[in-house]
N, C-alpha and C. Protein backbone atom coordinates (compact mmCIF):
# COMPACT_ATOMS: atom_id res chain seq x y z
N UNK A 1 13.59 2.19 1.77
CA UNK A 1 14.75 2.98 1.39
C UNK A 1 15.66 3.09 2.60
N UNK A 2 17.16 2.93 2.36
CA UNK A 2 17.83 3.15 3.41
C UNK A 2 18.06 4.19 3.89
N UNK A 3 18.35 4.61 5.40
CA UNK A 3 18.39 6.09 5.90
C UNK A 3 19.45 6.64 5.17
N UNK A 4 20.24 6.52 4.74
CA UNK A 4 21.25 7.23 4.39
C UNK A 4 20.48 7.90 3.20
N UNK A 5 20.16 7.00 2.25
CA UNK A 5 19.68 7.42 0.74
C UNK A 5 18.74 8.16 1.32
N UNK A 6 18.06 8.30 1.96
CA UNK A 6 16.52 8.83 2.70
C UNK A 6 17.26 10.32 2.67
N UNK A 7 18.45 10.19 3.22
CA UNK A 7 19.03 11.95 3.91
C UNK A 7 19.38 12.63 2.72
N UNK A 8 20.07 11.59 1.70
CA UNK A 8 20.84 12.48 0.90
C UNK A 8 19.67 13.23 -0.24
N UNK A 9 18.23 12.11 -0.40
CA UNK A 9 17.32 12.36 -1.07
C UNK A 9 16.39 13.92 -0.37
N UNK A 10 16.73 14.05 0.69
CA UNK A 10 15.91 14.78 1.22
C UNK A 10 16.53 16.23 0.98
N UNK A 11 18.32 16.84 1.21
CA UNK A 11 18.78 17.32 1.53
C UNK A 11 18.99 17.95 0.20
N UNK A 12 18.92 16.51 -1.11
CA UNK A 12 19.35 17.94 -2.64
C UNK A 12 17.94 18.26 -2.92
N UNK A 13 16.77 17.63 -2.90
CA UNK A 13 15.53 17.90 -3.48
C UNK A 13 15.83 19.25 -3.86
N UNK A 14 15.57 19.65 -2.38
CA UNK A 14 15.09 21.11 -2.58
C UNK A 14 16.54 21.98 -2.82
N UNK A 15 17.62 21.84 -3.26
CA UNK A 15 18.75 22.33 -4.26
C UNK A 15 18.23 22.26 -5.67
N UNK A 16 17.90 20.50 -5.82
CA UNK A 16 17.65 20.65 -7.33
C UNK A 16 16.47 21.39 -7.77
N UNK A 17 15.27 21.42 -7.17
CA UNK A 17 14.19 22.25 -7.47
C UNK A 17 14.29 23.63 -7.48
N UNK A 18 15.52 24.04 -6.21
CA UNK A 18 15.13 25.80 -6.09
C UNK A 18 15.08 26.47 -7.04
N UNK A 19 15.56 26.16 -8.50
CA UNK A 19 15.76 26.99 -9.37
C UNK A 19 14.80 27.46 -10.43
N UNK A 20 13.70 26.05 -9.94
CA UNK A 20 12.83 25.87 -11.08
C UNK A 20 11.38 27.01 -11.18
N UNK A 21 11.25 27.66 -10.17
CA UNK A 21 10.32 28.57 -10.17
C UNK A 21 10.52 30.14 -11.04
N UNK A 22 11.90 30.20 -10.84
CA UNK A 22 12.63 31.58 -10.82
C UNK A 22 12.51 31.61 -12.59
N UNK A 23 12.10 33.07 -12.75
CA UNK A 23 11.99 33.62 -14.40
C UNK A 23 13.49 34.09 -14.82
N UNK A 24 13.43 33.87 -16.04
CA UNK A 24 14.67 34.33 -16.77
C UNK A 24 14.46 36.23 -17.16
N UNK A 25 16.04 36.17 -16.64
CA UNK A 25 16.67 37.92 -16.56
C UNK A 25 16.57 38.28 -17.82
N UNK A 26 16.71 39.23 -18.67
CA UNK A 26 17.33 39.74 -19.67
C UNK A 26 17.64 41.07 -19.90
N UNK A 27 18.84 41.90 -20.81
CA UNK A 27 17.96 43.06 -20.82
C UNK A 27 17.78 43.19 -22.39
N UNK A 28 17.36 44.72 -22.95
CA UNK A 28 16.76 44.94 -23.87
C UNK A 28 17.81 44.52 -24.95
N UNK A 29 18.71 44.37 -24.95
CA UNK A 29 19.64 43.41 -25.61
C UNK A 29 19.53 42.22 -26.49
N UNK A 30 19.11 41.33 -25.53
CA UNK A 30 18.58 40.27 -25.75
C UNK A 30 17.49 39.92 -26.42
N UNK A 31 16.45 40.50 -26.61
CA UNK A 31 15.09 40.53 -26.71
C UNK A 31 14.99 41.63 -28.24
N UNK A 32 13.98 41.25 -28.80
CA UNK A 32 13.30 42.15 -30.00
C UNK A 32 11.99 42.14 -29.77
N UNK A 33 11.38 43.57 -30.16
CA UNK A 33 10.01 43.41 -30.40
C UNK A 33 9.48 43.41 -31.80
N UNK A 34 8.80 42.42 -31.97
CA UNK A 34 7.89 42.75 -33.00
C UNK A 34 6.66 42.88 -33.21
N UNK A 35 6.04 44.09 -33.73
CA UNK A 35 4.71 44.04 -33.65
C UNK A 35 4.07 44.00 -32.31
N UNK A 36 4.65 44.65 -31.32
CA UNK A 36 3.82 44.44 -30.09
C UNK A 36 4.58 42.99 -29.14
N UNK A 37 4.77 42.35 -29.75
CA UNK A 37 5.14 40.99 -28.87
C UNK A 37 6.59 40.91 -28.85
N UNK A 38 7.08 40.47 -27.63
CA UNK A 38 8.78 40.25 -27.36
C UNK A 38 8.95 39.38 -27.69
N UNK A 39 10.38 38.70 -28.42
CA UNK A 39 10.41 37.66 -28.69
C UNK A 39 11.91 37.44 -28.39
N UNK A 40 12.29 36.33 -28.08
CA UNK A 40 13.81 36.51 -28.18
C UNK A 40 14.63 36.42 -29.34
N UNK A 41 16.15 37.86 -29.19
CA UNK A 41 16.55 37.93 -30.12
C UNK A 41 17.17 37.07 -31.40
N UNK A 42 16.43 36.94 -32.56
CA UNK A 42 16.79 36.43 -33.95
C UNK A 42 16.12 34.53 -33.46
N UNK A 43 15.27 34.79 -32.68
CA UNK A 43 14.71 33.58 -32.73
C UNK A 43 12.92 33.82 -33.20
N UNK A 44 12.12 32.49 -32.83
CA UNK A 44 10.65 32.90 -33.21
C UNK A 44 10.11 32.46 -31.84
N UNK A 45 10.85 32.59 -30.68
CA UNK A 45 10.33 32.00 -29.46
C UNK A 45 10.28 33.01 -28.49
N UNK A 46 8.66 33.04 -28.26
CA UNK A 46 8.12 34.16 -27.20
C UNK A 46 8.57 34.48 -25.86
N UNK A 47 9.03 35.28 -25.59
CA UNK A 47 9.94 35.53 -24.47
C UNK A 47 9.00 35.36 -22.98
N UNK A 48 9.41 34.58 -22.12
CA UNK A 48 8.44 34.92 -20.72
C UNK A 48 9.88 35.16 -19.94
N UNK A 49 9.49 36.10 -19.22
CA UNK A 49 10.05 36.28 -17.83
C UNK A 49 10.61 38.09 -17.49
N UNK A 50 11.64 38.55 -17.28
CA UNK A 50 11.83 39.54 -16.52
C UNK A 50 12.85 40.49 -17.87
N UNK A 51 12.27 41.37 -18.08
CA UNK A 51 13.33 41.94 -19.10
C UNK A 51 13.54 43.78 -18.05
N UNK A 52 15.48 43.76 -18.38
CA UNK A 52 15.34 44.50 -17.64
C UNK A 52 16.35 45.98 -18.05
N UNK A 53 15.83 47.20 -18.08
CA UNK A 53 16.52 48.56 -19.25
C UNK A 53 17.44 49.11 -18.21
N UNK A 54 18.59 49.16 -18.76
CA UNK A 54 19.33 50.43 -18.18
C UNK A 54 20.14 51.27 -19.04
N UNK A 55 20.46 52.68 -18.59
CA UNK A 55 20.89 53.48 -19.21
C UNK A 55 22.50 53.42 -19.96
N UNK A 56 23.11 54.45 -20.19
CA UNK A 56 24.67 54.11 -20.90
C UNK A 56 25.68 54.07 -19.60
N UNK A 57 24.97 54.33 -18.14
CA UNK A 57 26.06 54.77 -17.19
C UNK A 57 25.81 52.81 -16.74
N UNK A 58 24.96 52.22 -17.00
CA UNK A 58 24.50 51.04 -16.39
C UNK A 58 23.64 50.87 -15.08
N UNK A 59 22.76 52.03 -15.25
CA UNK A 59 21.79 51.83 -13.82
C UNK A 59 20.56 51.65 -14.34
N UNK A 60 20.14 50.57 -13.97
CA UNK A 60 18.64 50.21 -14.10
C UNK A 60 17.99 51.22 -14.33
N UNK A 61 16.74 51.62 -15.33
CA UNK A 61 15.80 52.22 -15.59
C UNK A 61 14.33 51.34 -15.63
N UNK A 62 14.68 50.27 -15.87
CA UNK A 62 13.09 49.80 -15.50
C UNK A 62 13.15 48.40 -15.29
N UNK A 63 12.05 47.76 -15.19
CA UNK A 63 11.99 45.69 -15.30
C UNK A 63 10.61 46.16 -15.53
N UNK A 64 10.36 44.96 -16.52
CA UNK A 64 9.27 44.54 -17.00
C UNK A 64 8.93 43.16 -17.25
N UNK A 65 8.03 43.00 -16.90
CA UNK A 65 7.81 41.36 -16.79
C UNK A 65 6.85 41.19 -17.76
N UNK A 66 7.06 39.67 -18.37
CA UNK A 66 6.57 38.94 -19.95
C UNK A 66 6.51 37.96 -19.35
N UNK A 67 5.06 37.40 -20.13
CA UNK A 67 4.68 36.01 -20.46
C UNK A 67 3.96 35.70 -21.69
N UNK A 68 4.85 34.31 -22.29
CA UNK A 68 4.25 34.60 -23.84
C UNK A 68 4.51 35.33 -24.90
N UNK A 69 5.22 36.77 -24.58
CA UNK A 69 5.62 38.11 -25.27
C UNK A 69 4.93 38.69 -24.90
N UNK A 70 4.05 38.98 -24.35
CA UNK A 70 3.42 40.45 -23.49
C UNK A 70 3.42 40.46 -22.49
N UNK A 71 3.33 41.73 -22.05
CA UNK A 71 3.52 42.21 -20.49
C UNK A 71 2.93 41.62 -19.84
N UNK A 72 3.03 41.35 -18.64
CA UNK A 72 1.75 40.35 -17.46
C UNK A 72 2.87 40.52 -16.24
N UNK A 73 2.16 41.24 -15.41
CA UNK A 73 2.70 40.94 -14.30
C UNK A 73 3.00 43.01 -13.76
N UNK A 74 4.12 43.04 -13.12
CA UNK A 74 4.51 43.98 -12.49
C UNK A 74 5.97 44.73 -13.84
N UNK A 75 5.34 46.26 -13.54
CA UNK A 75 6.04 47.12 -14.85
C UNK A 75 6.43 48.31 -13.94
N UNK A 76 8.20 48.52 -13.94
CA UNK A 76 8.32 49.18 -12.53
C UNK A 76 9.50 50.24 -13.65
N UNK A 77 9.92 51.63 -13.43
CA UNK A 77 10.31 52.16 -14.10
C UNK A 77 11.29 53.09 -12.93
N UNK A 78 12.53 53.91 -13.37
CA UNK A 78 12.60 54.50 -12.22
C UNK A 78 13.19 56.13 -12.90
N UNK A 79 13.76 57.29 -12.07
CA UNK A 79 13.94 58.28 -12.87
C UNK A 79 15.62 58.29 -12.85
N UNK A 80 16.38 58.70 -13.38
CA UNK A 80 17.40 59.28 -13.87
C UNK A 80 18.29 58.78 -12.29
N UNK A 81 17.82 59.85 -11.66
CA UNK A 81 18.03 60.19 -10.08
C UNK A 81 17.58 58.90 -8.93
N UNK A 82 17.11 57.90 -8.79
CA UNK A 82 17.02 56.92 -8.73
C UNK A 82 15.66 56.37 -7.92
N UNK A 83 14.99 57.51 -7.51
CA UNK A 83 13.63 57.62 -7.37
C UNK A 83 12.77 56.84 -8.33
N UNK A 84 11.86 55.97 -7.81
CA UNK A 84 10.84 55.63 -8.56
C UNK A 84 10.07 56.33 -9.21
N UNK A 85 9.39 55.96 -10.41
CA UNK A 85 8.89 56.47 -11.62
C UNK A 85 7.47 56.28 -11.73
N UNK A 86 7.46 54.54 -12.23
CA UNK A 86 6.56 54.39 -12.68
C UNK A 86 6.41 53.12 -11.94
N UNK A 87 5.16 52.26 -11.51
CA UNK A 87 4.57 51.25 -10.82
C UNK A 87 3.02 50.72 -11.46
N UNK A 88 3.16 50.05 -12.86
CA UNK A 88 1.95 49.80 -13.48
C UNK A 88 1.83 47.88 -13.57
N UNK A 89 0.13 47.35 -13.63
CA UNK A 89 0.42 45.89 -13.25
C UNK A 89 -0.28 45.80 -14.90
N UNK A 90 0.21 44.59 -15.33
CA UNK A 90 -0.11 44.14 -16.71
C UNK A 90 -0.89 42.95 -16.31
N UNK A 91 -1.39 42.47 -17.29
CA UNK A 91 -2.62 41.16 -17.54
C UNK A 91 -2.62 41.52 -18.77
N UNK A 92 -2.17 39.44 -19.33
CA UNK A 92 -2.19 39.67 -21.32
C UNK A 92 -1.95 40.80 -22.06
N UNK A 93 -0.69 41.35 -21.38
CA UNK A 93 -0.49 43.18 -22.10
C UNK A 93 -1.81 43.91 -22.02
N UNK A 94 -2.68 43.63 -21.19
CA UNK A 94 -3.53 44.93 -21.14
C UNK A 94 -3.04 45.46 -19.61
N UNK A 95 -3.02 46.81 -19.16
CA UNK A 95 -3.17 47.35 -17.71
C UNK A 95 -4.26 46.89 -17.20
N UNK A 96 -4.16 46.31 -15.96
CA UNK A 96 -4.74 45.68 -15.00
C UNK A 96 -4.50 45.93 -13.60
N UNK A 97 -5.35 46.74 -12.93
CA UNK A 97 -5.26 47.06 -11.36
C UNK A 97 -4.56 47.97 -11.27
N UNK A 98 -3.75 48.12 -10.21
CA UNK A 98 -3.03 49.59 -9.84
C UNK A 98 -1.99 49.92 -10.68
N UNK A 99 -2.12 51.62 -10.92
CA UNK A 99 -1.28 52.19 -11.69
C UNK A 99 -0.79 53.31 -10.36
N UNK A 100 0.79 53.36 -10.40
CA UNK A 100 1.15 54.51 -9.72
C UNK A 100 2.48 55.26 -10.31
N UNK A 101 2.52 56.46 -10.29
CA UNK A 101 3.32 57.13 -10.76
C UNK A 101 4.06 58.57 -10.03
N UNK A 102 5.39 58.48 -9.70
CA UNK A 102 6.04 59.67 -8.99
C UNK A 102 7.04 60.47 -9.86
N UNK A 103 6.85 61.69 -9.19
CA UNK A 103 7.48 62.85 -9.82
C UNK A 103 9.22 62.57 -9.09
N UNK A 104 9.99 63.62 -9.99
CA UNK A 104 11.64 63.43 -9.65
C UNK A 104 11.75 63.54 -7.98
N UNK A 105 10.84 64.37 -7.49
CA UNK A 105 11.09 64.49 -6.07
C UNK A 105 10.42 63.79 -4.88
N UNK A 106 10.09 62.47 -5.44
CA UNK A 106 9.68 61.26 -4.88
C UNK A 106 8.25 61.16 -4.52
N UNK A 107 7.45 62.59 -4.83
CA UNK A 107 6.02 62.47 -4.28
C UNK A 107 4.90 61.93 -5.32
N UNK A 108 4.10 61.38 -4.66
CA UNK A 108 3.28 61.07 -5.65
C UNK A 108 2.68 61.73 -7.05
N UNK A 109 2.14 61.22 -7.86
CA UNK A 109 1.98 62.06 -9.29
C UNK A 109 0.78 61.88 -9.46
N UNK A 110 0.80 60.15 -9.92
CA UNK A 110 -0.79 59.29 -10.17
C UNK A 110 -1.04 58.41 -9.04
N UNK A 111 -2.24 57.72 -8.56
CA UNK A 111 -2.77 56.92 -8.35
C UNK A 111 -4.37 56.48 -9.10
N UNK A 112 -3.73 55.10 -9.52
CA UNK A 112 -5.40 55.27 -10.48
C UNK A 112 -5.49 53.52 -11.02
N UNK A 113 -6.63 52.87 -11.57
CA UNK A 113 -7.06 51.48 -11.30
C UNK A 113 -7.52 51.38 -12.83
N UNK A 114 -7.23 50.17 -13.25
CA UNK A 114 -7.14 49.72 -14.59
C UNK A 114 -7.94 48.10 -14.05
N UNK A 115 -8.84 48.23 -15.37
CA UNK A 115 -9.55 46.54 -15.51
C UNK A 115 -9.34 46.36 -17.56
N UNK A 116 -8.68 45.22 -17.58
CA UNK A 116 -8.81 44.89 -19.02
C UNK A 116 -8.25 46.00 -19.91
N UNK A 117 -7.14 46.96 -19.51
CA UNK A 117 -7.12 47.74 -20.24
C UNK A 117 -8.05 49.19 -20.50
N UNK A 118 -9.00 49.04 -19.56
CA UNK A 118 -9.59 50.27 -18.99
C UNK A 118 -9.68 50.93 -18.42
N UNK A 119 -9.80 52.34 -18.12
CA UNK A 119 -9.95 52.84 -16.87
C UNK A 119 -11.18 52.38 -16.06
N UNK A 120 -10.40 52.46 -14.62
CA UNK A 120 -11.78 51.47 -13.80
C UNK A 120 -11.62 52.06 -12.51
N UNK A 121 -12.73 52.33 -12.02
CA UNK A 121 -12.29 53.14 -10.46
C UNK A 121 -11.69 54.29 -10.37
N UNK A 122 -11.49 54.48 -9.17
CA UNK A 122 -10.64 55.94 -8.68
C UNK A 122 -9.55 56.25 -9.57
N UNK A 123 -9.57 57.93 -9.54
CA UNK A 123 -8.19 58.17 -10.46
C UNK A 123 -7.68 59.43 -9.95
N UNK A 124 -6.50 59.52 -9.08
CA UNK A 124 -6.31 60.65 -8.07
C UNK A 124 -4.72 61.75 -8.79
N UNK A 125 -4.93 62.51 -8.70
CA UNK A 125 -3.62 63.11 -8.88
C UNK A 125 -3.62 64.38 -7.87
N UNK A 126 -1.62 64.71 -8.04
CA UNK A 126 -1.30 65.41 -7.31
C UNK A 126 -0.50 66.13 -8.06
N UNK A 127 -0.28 67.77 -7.87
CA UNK A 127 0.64 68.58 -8.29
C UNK A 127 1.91 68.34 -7.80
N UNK A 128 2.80 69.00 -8.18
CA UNK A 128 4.34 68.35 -7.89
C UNK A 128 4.66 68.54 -6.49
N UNK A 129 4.01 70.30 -5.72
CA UNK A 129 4.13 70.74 -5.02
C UNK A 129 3.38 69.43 -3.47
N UNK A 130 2.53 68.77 -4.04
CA UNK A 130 1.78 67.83 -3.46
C UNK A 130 0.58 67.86 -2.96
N UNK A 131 -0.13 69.27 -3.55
CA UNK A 131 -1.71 69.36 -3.50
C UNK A 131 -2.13 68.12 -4.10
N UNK A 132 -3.54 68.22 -4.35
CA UNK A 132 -4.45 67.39 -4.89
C UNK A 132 -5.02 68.10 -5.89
N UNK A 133 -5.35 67.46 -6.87
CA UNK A 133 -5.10 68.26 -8.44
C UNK A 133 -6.50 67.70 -9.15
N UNK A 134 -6.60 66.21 -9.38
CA UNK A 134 -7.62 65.48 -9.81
C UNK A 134 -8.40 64.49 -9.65
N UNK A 135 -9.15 64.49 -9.27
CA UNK A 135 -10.12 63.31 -8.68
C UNK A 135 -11.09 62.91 -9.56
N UNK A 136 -10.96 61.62 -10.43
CA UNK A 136 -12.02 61.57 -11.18
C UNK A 136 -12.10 59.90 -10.91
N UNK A 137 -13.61 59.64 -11.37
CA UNK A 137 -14.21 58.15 -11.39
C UNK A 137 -14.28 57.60 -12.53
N UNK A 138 -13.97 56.39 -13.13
CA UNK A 138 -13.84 55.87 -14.14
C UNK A 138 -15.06 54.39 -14.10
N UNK A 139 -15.48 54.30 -15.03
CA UNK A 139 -16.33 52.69 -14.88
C UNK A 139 -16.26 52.31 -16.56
N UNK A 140 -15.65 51.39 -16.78
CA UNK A 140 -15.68 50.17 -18.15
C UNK A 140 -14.91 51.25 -19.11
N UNK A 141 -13.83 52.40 -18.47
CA UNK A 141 -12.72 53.05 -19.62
C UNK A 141 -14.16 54.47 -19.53
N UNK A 142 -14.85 54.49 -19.20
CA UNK A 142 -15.65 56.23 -18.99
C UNK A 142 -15.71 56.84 -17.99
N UNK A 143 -15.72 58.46 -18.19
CA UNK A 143 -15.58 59.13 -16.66
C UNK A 143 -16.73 59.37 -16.34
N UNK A 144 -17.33 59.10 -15.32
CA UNK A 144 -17.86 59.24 -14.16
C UNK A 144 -17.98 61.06 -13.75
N UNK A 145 -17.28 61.04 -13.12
CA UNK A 145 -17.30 61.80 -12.35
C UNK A 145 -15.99 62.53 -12.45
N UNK A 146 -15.90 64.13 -11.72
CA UNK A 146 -14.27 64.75 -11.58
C UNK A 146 -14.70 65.85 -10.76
N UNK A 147 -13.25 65.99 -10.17
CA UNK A 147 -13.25 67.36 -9.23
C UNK A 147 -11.78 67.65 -9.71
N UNK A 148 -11.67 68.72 -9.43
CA UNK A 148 -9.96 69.71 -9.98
C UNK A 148 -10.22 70.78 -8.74
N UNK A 149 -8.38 70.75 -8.42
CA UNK A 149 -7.90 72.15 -7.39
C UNK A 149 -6.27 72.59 -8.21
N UNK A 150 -6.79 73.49 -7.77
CA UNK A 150 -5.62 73.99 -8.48
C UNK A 150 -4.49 73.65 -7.45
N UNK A 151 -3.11 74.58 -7.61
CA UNK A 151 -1.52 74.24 -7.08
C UNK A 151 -1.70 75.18 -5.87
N UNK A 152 -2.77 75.55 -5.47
CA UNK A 152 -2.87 75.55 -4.22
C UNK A 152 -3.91 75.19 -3.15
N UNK A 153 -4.26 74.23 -3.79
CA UNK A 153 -5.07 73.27 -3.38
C UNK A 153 -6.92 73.84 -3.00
N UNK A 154 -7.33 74.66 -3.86
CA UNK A 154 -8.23 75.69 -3.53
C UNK A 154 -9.45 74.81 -4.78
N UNK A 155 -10.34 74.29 -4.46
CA UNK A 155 -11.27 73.39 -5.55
C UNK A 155 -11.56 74.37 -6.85
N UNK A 156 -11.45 74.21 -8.34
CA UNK A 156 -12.02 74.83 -9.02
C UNK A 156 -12.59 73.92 -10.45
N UNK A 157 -13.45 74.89 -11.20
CA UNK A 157 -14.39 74.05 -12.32
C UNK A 157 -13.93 73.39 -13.47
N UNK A 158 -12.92 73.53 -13.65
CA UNK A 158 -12.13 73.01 -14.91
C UNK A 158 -10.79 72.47 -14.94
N UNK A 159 -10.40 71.01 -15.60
CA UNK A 159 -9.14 71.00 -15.54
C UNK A 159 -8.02 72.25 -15.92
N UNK A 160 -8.63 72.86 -17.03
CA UNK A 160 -7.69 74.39 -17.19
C UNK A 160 -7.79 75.24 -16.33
N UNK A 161 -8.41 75.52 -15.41
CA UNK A 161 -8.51 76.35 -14.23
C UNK A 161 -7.12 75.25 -13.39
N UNK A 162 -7.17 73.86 -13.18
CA UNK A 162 -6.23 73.16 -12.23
C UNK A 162 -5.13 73.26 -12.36
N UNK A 163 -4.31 73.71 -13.84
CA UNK A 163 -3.63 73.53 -13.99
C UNK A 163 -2.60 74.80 -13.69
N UNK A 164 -2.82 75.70 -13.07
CA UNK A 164 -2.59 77.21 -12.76
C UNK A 164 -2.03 76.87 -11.53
């Protein structure tokens, strides 16, 4: 091959390829659900890639990522005020691995671990104020184990006692 063709071959490759990894945008617009599965709108073809909500002012409220028509991947939500919300990971639309969740005033809410759609592992919460509220163990979607403090962070026997 001649150098020239050599340069020019070398220099678009990676132009013409860059694009090919990247998932398609949408927002809820575009897209219908039926029955559980996204599909794109007034077609019968399963939506994969990034679908994304915002409100009537036009500020993002969430992205959610599809493959196939169900969730898979990273499910990110945010509040009103522009603080993060919600931080949950999908597999084949079931929850899978870390779930996290914050209150309007940016502090943590949930931290807690999903397998297959189950609860799995640690499952921590916090009052708004930012005590520690709930500590429970999960294995195959059953609890294990729990501890509760109430909103001032003082350990007591019952979630209705924590919630005081």
């Amino acid at each position: 091959m001649k150098p020239l063709r050599l340069l020019v071959l070398l220099v678009s490759l990676p132009l013409l390829l860059g694009g090919c990894g990247e998932k398609a945008t949408v927002n809820e617009e575009e897209v219908e659900e039926r029955e559980g599965v996204l599909y794109i709108k007034g077609s019968d073809t399963l939506y994969t890639g990034v679908q994304s909500v915002f409100n009537a002012n036009g500020q993002k409220l969430g992205e959610e990522n599809y493959k196939d028509g169900v969730m898979d991947g990273l499910w990110t939500q945010w509040h009103e005020n522009g603080q993060k919300w919600i931080k949950e990971n999908y597999k084949d639309g079931e929850m899978d691995g870390l779930q996290v969740w914050y209150y309007e005033n940016g502090r943590k809410h949930l931290e807690s671990n999903w397998k297959d759609g189950k609860e799995n592992g640690l499952w921590l919460m916090w009052h708004e104020n930012g005590q520690k509220w709930i500590k429970e163990n999960y294995k195959d979607g059953e609890k294990v184990s729990a501890k509760y403090w109430n909103s001032k962070g003082e350990p007591v026997d019952s979630l209705e006692e924590a919630k005081k």
